[in-house]
Protein backbone atom coordinates (compact mmCIF):
# COMPACT_ATOMS: atom_id res chain seq x y z
CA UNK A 1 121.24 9.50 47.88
CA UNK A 2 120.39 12.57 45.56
CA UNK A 3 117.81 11.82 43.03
CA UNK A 4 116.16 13.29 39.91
CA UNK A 5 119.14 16.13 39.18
CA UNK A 6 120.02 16.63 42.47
CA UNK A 7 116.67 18.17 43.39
CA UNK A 8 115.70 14.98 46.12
CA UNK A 9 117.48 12.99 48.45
CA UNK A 10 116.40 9.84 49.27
CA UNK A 11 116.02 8.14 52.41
CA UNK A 12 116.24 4.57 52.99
CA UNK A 13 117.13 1.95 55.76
CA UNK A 14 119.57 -0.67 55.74
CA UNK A 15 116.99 -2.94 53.12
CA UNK A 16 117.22 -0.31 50.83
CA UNK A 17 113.34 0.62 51.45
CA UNK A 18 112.24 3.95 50.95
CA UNK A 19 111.17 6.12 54.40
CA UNK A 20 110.89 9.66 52.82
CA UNK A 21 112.42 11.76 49.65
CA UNK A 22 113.09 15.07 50.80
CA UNK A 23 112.67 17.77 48.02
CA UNK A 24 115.40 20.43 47.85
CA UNK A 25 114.19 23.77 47.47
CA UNK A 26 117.96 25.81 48.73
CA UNK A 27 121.23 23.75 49.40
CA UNK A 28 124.05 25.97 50.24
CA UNK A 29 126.91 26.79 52.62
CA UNK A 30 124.87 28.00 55.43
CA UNK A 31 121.66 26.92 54.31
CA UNK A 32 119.61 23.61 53.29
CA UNK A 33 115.96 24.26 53.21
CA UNK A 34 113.73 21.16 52.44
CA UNK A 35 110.43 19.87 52.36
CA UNK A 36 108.66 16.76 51.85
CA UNK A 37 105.03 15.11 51.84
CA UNK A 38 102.96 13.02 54.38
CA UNK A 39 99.70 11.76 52.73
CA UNK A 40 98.33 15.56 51.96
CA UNK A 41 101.16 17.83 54.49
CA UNK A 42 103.80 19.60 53.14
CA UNK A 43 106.46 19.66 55.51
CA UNK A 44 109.09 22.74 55.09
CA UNK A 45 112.32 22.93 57.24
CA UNK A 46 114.88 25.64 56.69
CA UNK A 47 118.05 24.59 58.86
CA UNK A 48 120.57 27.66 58.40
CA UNK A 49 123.11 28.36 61.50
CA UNK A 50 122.12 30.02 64.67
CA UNK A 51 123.50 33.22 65.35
């Protein structure tokens, strides 16, 4: 579910409890790059196609 103006998406199981909010840093046609926190690590992922 995208939160806060479209800038998170939330991720929760079936109870509706929260397992991570991603933050969105670039969502477009080829490319969704993302990161989010555990305790003090930043996580970035850029997912784009492979060539």
């Amino acid at each position: 579910m995208f939160q806060n103006n479209d800038e998170e998406i939330k991720i929760s199981d079936s109870n509706n409890q929260t397992l991570r909010t991603l933050k969105l840093l670039k969502l477009e046609e080829k490319a969704f790059w993302y990161y989010y926190m555990e305790g003090d690590d930043k996580h970035e992922l850029h997912l784009v196609p492979s060539l």
